[in-house]
Each structure stands twice: as structure tokens, then as C-alpha cells.
Protein backbone atom coordinates (compact mmCIF):
# COMPACT_ATOMS: atom_id res chain seq x y z
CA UNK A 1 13.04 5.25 -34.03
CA UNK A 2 13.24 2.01 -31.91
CA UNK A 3 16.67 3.11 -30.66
CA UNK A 4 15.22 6.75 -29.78
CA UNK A 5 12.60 4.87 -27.14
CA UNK A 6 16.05 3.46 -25.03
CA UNK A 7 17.40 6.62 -25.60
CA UNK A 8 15.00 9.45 -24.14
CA UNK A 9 14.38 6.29 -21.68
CA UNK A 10 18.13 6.50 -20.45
CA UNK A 11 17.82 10.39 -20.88
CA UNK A 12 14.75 11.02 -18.32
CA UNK A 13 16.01 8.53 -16.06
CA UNK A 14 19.21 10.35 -15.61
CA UNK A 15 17.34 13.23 -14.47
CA UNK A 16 17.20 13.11 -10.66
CA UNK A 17 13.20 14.09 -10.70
CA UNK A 18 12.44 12.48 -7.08
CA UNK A 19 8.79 13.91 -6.02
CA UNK A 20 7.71 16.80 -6.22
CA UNK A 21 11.06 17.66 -8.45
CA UNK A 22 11.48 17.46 -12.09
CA UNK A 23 14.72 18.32 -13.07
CA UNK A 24 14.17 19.15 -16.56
CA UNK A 25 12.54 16.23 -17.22
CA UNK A 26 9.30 18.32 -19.15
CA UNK A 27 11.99 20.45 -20.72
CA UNK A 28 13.41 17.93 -22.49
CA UNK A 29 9.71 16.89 -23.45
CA UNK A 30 9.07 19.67 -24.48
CA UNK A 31 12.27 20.35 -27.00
CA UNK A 32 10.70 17.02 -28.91
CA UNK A 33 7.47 18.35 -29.05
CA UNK A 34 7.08 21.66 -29.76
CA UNK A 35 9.04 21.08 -33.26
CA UNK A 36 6.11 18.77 -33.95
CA UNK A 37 4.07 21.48 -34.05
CA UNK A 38 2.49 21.75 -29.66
CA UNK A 39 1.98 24.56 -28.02
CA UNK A 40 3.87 24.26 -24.91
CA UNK A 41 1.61 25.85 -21.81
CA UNK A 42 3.82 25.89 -18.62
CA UNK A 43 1.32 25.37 -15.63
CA UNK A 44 3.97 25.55 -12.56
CA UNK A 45 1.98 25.59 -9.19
CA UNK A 46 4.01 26.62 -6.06
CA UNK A 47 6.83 23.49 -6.01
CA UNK A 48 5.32 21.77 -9.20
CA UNK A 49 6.54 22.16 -12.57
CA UNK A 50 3.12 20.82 -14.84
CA UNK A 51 3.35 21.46 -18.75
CA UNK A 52 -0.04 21.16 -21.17
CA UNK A 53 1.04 20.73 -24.58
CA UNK A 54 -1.19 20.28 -27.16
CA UNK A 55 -1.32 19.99 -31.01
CA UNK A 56 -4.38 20.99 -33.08
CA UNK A 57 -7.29 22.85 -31.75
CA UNK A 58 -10.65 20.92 -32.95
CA UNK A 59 -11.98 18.25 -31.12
CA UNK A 60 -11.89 15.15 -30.30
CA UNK A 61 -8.60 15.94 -28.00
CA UNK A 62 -6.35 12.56 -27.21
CA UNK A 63 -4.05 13.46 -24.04
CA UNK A 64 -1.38 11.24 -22.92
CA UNK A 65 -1.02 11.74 -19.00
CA UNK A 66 1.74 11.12 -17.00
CA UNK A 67 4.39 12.17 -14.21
CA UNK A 68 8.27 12.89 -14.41
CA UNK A 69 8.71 12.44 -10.78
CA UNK A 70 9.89 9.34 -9.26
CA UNK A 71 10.01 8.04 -5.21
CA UNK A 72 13.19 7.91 -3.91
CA UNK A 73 15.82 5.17 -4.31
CA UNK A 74 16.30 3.62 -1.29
CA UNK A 75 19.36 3.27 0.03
CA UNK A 76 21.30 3.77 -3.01
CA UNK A 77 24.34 1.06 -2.17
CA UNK A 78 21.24 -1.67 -1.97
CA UNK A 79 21.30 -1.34 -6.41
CA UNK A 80 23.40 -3.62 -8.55
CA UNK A 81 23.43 -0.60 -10.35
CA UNK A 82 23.38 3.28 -9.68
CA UNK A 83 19.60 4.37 -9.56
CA UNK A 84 20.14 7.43 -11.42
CA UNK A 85 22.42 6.37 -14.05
CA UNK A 86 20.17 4.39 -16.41
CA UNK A 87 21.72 0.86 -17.05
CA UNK A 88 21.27 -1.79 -19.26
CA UNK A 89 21.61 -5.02 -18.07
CA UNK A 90 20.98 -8.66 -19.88
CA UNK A 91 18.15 -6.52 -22.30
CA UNK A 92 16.92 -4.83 -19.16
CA UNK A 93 17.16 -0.97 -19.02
CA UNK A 94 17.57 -0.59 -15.31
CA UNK A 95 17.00 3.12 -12.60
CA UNK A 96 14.24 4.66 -10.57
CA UNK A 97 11.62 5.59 -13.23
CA UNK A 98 12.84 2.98 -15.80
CA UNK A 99 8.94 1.48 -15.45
CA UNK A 100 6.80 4.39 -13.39
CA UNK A 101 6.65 5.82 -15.57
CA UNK A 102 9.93 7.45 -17.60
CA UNK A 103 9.82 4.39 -19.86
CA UNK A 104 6.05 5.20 -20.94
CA UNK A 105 6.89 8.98 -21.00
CA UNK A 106 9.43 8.20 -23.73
CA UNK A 107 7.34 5.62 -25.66
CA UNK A 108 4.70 8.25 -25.91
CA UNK A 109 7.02 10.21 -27.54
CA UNK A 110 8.18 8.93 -30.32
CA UNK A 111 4.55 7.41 -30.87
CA UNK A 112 3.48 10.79 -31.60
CA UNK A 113 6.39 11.65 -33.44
CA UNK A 114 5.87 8.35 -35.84
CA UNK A 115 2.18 9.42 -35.59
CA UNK A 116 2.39 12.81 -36.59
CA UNK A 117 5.03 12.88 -39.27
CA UNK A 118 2.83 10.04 -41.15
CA UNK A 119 -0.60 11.99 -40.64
CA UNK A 120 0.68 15.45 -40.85
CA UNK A 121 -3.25 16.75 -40.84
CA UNK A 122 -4.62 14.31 -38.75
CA UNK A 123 -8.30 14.45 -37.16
CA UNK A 124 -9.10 16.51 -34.12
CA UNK A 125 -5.81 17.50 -31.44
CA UNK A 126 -3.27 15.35 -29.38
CA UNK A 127 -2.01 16.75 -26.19
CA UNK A 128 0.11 15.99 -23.38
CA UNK A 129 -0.37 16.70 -19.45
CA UNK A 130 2.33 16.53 -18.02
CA UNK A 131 3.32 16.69 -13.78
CA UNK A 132 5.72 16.16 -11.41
CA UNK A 133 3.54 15.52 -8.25
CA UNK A 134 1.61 12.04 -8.70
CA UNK A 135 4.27 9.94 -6.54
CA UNK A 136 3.75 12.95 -3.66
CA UNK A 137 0.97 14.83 -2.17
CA UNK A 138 -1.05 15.19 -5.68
CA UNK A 139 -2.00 18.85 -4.38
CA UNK A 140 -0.43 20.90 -7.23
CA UNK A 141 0.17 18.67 -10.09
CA UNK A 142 -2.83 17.19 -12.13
CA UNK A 143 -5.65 18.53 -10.65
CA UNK A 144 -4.70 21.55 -10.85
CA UNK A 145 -3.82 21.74 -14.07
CA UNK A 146 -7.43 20.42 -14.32
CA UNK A 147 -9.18 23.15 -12.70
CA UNK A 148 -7.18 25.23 -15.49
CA UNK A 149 -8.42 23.41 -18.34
CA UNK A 150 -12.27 23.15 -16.60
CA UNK A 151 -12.11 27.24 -15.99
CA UNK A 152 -11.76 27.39 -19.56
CA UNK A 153 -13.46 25.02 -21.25
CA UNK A 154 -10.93 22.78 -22.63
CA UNK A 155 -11.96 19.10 -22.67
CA UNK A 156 -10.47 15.93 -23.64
CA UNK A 157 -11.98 13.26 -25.10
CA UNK A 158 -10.23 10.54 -24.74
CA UNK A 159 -7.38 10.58 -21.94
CA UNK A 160 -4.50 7.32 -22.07
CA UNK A 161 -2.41 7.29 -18.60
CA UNK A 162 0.93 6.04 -18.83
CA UNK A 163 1.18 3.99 -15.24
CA UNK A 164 2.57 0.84 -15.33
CA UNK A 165 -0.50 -1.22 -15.74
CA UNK A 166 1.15 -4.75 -17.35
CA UNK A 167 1.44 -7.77 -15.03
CA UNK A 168 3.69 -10.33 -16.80
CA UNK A 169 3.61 -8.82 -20.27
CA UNK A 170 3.43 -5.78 -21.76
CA UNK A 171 -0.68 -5.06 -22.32
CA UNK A 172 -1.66 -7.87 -20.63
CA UNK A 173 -3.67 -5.98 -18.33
CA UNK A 174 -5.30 -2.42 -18.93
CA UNK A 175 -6.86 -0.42 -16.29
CA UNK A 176 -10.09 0.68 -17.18
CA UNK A 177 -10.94 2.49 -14.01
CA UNK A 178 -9.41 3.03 -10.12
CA UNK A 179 -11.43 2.33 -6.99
CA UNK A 180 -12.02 5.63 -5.03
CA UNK A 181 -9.58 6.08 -1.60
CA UNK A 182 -10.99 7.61 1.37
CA UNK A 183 -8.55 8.20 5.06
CA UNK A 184 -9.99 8.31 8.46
CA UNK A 185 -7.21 9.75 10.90
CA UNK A 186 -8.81 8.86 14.61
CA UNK A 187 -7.99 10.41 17.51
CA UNK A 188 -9.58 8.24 20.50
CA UNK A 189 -9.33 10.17 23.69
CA UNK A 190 -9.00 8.67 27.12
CA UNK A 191 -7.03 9.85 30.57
CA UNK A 192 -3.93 8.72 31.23
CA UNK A 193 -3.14 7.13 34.34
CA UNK A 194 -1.36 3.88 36.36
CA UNK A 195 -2.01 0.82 35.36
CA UNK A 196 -2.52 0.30 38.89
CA UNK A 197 -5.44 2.88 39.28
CA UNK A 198 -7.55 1.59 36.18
CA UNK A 199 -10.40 3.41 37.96
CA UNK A 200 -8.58 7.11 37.81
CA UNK A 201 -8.36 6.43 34.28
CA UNK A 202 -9.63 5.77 30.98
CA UNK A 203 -8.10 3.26 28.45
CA UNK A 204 -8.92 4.52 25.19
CA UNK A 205 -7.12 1.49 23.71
CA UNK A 206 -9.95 -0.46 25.51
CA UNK A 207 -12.79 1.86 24.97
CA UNK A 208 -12.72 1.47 21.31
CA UNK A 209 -11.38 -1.99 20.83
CA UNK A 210 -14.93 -3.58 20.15
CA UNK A 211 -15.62 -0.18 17.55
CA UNK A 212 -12.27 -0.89 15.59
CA UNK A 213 -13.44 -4.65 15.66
CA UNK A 214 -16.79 -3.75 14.26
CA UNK A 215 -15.10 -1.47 11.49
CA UNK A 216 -13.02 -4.36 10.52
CA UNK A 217 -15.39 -7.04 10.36
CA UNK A 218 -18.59 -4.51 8.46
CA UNK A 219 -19.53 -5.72 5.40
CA UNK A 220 -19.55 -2.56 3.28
CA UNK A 221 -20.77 -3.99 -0.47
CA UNK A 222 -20.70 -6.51 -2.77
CA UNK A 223 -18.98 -4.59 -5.50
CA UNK A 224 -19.76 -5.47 -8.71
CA UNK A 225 -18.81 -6.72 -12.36
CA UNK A 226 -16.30 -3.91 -12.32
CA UNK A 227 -15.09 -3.46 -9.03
CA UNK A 228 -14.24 -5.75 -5.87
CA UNK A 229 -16.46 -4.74 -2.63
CA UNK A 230 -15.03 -2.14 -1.11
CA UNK A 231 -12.00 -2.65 1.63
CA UNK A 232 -11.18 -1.76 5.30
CA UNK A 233 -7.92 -1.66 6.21
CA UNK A 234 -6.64 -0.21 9.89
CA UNK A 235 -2.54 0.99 8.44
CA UNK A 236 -0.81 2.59 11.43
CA UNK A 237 -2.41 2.73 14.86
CA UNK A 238 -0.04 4.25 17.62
CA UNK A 239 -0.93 4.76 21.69
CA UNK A 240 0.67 4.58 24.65
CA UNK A 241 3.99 6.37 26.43
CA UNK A 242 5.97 3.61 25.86
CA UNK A 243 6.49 2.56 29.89
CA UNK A 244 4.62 -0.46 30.49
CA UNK A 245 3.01 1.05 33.66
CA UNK A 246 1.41 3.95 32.26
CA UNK A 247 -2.24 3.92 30.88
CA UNK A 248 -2.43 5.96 27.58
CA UNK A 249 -4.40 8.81 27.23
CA UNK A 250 -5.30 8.86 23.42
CA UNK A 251 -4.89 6.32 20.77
CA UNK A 252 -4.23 7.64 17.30
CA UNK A 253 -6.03 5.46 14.29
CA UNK A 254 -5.42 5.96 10.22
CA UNK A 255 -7.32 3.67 7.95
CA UNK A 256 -7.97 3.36 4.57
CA UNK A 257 -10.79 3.02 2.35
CA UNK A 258 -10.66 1.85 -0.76
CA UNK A 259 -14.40 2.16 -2.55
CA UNK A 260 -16.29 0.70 -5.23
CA UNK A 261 -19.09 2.45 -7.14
CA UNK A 262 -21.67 0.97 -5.11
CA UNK A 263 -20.89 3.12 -2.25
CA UNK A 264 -20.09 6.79 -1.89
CA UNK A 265 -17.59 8.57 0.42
CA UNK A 266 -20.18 10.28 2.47
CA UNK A 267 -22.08 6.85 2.97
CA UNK A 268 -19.14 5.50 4.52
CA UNK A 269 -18.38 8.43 6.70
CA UNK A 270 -21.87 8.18 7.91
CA UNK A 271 -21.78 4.95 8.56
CA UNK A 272 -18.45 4.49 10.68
CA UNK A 273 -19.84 7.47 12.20
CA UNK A 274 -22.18 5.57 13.30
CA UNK A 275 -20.13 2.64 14.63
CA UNK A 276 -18.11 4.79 16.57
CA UNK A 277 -20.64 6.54 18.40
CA UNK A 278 -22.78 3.53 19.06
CA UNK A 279 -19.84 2.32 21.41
CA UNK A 280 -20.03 5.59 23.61
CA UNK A 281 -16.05 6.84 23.39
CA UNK A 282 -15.08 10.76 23.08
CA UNK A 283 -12.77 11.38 19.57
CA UNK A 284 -12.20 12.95 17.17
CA UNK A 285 -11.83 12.50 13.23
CA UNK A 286 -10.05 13.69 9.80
CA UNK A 287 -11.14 12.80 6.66
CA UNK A 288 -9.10 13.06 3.55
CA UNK A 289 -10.68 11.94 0.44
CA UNK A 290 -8.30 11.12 -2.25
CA UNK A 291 -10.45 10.89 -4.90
CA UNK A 292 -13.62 8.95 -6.46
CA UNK A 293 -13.97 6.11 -8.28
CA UNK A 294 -14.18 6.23 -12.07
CA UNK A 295 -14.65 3.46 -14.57
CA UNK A 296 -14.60 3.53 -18.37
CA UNK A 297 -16.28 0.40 -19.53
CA UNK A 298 -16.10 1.16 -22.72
CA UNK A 299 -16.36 3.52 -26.39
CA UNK A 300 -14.52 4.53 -28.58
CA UNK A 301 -10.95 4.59 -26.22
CA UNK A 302 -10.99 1.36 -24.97
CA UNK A 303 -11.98 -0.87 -28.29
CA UNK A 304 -8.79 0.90 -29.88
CA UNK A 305 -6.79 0.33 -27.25
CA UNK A 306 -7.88 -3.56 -27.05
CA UNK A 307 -7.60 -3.44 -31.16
CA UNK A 308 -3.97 -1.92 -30.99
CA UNK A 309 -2.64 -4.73 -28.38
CA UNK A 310 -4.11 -7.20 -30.41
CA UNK A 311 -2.46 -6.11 -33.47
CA UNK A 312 1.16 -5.40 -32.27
CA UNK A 313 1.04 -7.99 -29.69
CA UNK A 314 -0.95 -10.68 -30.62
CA UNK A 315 -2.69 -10.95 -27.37
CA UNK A 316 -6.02 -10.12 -25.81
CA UNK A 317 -5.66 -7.68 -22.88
CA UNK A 318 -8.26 -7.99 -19.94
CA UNK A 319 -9.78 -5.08 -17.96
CA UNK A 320 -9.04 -4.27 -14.62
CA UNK A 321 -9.82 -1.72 -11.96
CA UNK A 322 -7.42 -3.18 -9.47
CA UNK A 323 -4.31 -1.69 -7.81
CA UNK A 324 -4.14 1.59 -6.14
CA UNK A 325 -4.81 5.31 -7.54
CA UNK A 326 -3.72 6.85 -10.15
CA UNK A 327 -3.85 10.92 -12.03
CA UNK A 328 -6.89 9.15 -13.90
CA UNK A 329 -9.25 10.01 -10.80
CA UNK A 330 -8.83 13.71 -11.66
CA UNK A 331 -9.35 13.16 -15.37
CA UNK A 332 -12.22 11.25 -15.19
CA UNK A 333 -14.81 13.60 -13.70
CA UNK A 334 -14.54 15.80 -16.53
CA UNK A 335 -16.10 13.37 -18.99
CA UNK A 336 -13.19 12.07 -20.64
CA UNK A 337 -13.04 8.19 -21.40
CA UNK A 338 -9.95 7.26 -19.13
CA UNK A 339 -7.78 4.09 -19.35
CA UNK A 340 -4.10 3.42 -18.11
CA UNK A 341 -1.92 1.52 -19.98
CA UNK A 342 2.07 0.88 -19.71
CA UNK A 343 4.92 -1.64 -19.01
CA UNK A 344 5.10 -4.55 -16.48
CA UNK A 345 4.73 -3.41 -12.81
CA UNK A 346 6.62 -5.76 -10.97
CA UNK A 347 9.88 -3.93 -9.85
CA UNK A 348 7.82 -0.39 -9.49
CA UNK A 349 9.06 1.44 -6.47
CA UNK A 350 11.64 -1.54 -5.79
CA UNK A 351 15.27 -1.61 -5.48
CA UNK A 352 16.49 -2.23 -8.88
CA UNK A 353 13.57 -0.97 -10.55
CA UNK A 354 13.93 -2.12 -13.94
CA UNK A 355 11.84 -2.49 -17.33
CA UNK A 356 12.50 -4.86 -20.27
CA UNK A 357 14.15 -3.08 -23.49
CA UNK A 358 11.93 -4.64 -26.08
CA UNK A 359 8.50 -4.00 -24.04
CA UNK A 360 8.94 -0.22 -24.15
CA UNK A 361 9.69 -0.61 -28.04
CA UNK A 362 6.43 -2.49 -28.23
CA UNK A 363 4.71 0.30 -26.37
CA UNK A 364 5.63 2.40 -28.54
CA UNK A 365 4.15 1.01 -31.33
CA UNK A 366 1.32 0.48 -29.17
CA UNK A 367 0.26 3.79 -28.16
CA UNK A 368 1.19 4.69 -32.24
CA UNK A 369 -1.69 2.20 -33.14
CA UNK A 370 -3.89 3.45 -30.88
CA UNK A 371 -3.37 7.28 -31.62
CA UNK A 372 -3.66 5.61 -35.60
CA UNK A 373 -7.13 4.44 -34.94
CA UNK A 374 -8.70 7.19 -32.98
CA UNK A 375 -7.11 10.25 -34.59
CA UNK A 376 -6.03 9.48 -38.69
């Protein structure tokens, strides 16, 4: 079974599936699970190919989560070796998707396979949800296959997301929870003009350079056991005709919020609200909210998870709500403990993306203890 982990590995990696495409990634999923006795529900949305599979029909409900699609490669002549061919390389399986998150896809796999044909009438259901939209706009992937299961009733108890959560060893790090992400687009307006005539125009760049200042240097929470304080950060900011003699006449803005649970999304809206109107400047704003933050401190989910690392790794893992978002943010609000849990992250999106051979066998087992503890 070991050798079947590399294998469906190699075999999903193959599979050009950059964002939102899949490319028969959740096909070949499916041919290993529905055997094993899932129903296999195909919940395509518009360009997004989404599968819910599950086994068993009582409660409690274990899902994995996870994503076939990958970001693109790069330029492909900057890899030692081709992205889409999976490679392996001085015990390194290297291609795009090797560790976010093909590797944990597979793992997952033949966990339930081990997992099932030892507790053929195991407790409660296992399930997968399955997308191929979390590395792009997230619009027709998980959540809506959430609204699905919500306009129906179908829960999960316990949900375990495949992202690469492991900093320099495999479990070293699970994430029990995401920070919530909030984007301001600003449009400042001003009248353009010559730099000449600074009284026939107005700078917007200058108008709102003591607001952005404020924003930047606001003290927005402490945070708190679980979470840092929450986190300004300006990411593109754009004005100007690009003459050096021409005043601009709007300055475009996009920051970033990312939120602890000490704060919510319309508290910070109201209060940079604020800050921009106290400075007297005429704009406008967009908000996209990206989800809230969720935590799962801990129950039943988390002690097995902690219990199964332990056991097949001889390590203790430690908690974290770091890093950016995840699927987890949709899963969460429906009451299901939520925790994310797969191989090292450290060439993830990279050139030469690449995950070590023996850490996705270890997963394996892993996510098979785990599944052992909750559901036999």
C-alpha cells in the first residue's frame, strides 16, 4: 500500500489540473472510491468540477477536504525537472501539486482504503469534498458545494483539510483555525492637472497620504491565545500618468486585512471608514470579504489528530492559526470541528515544488490513525 501513495501521487500530478481545471483528477478519485463502497455526487458549478463522495449514512460524518487544482508552473524551463511529469529525485517526488495538495489527496486515499477494508462496518460515514477552485477565485468550488449540503441538511462532524500545514516535518504543525481576510479596493479621487498649477488641481496622492498613514500605523487588537492581532497591509497602490509633469487625478489603493476573532469585518469597515472621512478626501470603496475566522480549539477531532501524530511519528504537534486561508473557512460555519493537516510547506507554489517520498507514506498512516480513532 506504501507504494500505491507514490503512485496515485505521480498519477494526479501528471494531470495538468492548473486552477479552476481538473483534468480528471476527481475521476480518478473517484474510480478508487466508489469500489469501496461511496456514493459519488458530481457537484460541477459553471467552470468547476466539485465531487461529494461519501460512505455510510449515520452520523458522525468524517470528510477529508481538499482541491485537485494547482497554480501554474512558472516558467516551465526554470524546473530541474518538467512540472507536470512527476519526478523523483534523491527520495523527493518532485511537480506542481507534489505538496498542495496532490500528495495529501493520495495519502487520503489509501488511508481510507487501509481504513475501510480493516473496519468493513465501521461507526458513523466518511466522505470526501472534493474541488478544483481553492488556488482561484473560490466562487464555485467549496462553498458551493456547501450551500448544497446546508440546503439539505447534511452535516459533518468532523472535517480534516489536506493543505500543506507541516513546517520542517511532517505534523509538526497543525492548523487548528485561519484568521479571517477582508480587501479594501480604494479609489481616491482628485483632478488632474500640471504640476506647475498645483492650485487648478487636486493631488489625491497628497490628500490621503496622512489617512493611509493613519491606517497603517492603527492599532486594531491584541489578538489573543489563538490568534495574532489582526494585520494591515497596503499590497498594490497605483496613481499617476506616468509623465513626471502631470498631477494624477485618482489614486487606486488595495489592502488587506487579515482578522482575528477579537474583531469583526464590519468593525473594521466602520472604523477605516472612519479614518478616511476624518481627513476630508472624495472616494470611493470595494469590499470583498473572503471569509471569517474560525478556530477549533479542541474535541473530539483535534485530540485524535494530536494522538495519531504522536503514535506514528513520535512527536508532539503544536497548534497554529497562522498562514493564509484555506477551504476550512467555508466548513467551519456549519459547525463542523475543522483542522488542516498535510506535508511540509516549504516549496508550495515554488519552482520545483517538491515533497519528500517517505512523509506522504507517513501521512498516510497518519490520517489512517486518525480515521481509526474517531470512526472504528
Amino acid at each position: 500500500m506504501t507504494d500505491s501513495v507514490i503512485g496515485l501521487t505521480k498519477a494526479l500530478i501528471n494531470k495538468k489540473s492548473v486552477t479552476p481545471e481538473d483534468a480528471g483528477c476527481q475521476d480518478l478519485m473517484a474510480e478508487i472510491l466508489q469500489p469501496l463502497g461511496f456514493n459519488i455526487e458530481d457537484l460541477t458549478f459553471n467552470d468547476t468540477k466539485n465531487i461529494w463522495a461519501r460512505k455510510g449514512t449515520e452520523d458522525p460524518v468524517f470528510c477529508f477536504a481538499g482541491h485537485t487544482d494547482v497554480v501554474p508552473s512558472g516558467p516551465e524551463s526554470a524546473w530541474q525537472t518538467p512540472p507536470f511529469t512527476a519526478t523523483e529525485k534523491d527520495g523527493y517526488l518532485h511537480g506542481r501539486g507534489a505538496a498542495d495538495m496532490k500528495g495529501s489527496l493520495a495519502a487520503m486515499l489509501v488511508a481510507t482504503e487501509k481504513f475501510v477494508k480493516n473496519n468493513p462496518d465501521h461507526k458513523g460515514s466518511i466522505a470526501f469534498l472534493i474541488t478544483s477552485d481553492e488556488e482561484g477565485p473560490f466562487i464555485n468550488g467549496t462553498t458551493k458545494v456547501i450551500d448544497t449540503l446546508e440546503a439539505r441538511n447534511e452535516k459533518m462532524t468532523w472535517c480534516l483539510v489536506g493543505e500543506p500545514s507541516s513546517t520542517t516535518e511532517v505534523g509538526d504543525i497543525v492548523k487548528n483555525g485561519r484568521r479571517g481576510s477582508l480587501t479594501g479596493d480604494l479609489v481616491v479621487k482628485g483632478i488632474q492637472g500640471h504640476v506647475a498649477y498645483p492650485h487648478l488641481a487636486n493631488n489625491p496622492i497628497h490628500s490621503s497620504a496622512l489617512a493611509l498613514d493613519e491606517l497603517a500605523k492603527t492599532h486594531w487588537d491584541n489578538g489573543n491565545a489563538s490568534f495574532p492581532p489582526t494585520s494591515f497591509q497596503i499590497s498594490n497602490i497605483n496613481g499617476g500618468t506616468g509623465a513626471g509633469n502631470v498631477i494624477p487625478g485618482e489614486l487606486k489603493v488595495c489592502f488587506n486585512f487579515r482578522f482575528s476573532t477579537e474583531v469583526t469585518d464590519q468593525q473594521l469597515i466602520e472604523k477605516v471608514t472612519n479614518i478616511l472621512d476624518k481627513h476630508d478626501f472624495e472616494y470611493d470603496i470595494d469590499w470583498t470579504f473572503n471569509g471569517q475566522p474560525f478556530l477549533t480549539d479542541s474535541g473530539k477531532l483535534v485530540e485524535a489528530t494530536q494522538q495519531a501524530i504522536k503514535h506514528c511519528t513520535g512527536r508532539e504537534t503544536t497548534l497554529s492559526t497562522a498562514g493564509g486561508t484555506s477551504d476550512g473557512r467555508f466548513i467551519a460555519p456549519t459547525g463542523a470541528q475543522v483542522i488542516e493537516l498535510g506535508p511540509v510547506n516549504a516549496t508550495i507554489h515554488k519552482i520545483d515544488e517538491c515533497v519528500k517520498m517517505s512523509d506522504l507514506e507517513t501521512l498516510a498512516d497518519i490520517y489512517q490513525d486518525i480515521l481509526q480513532r474517531l470512526l472504528a
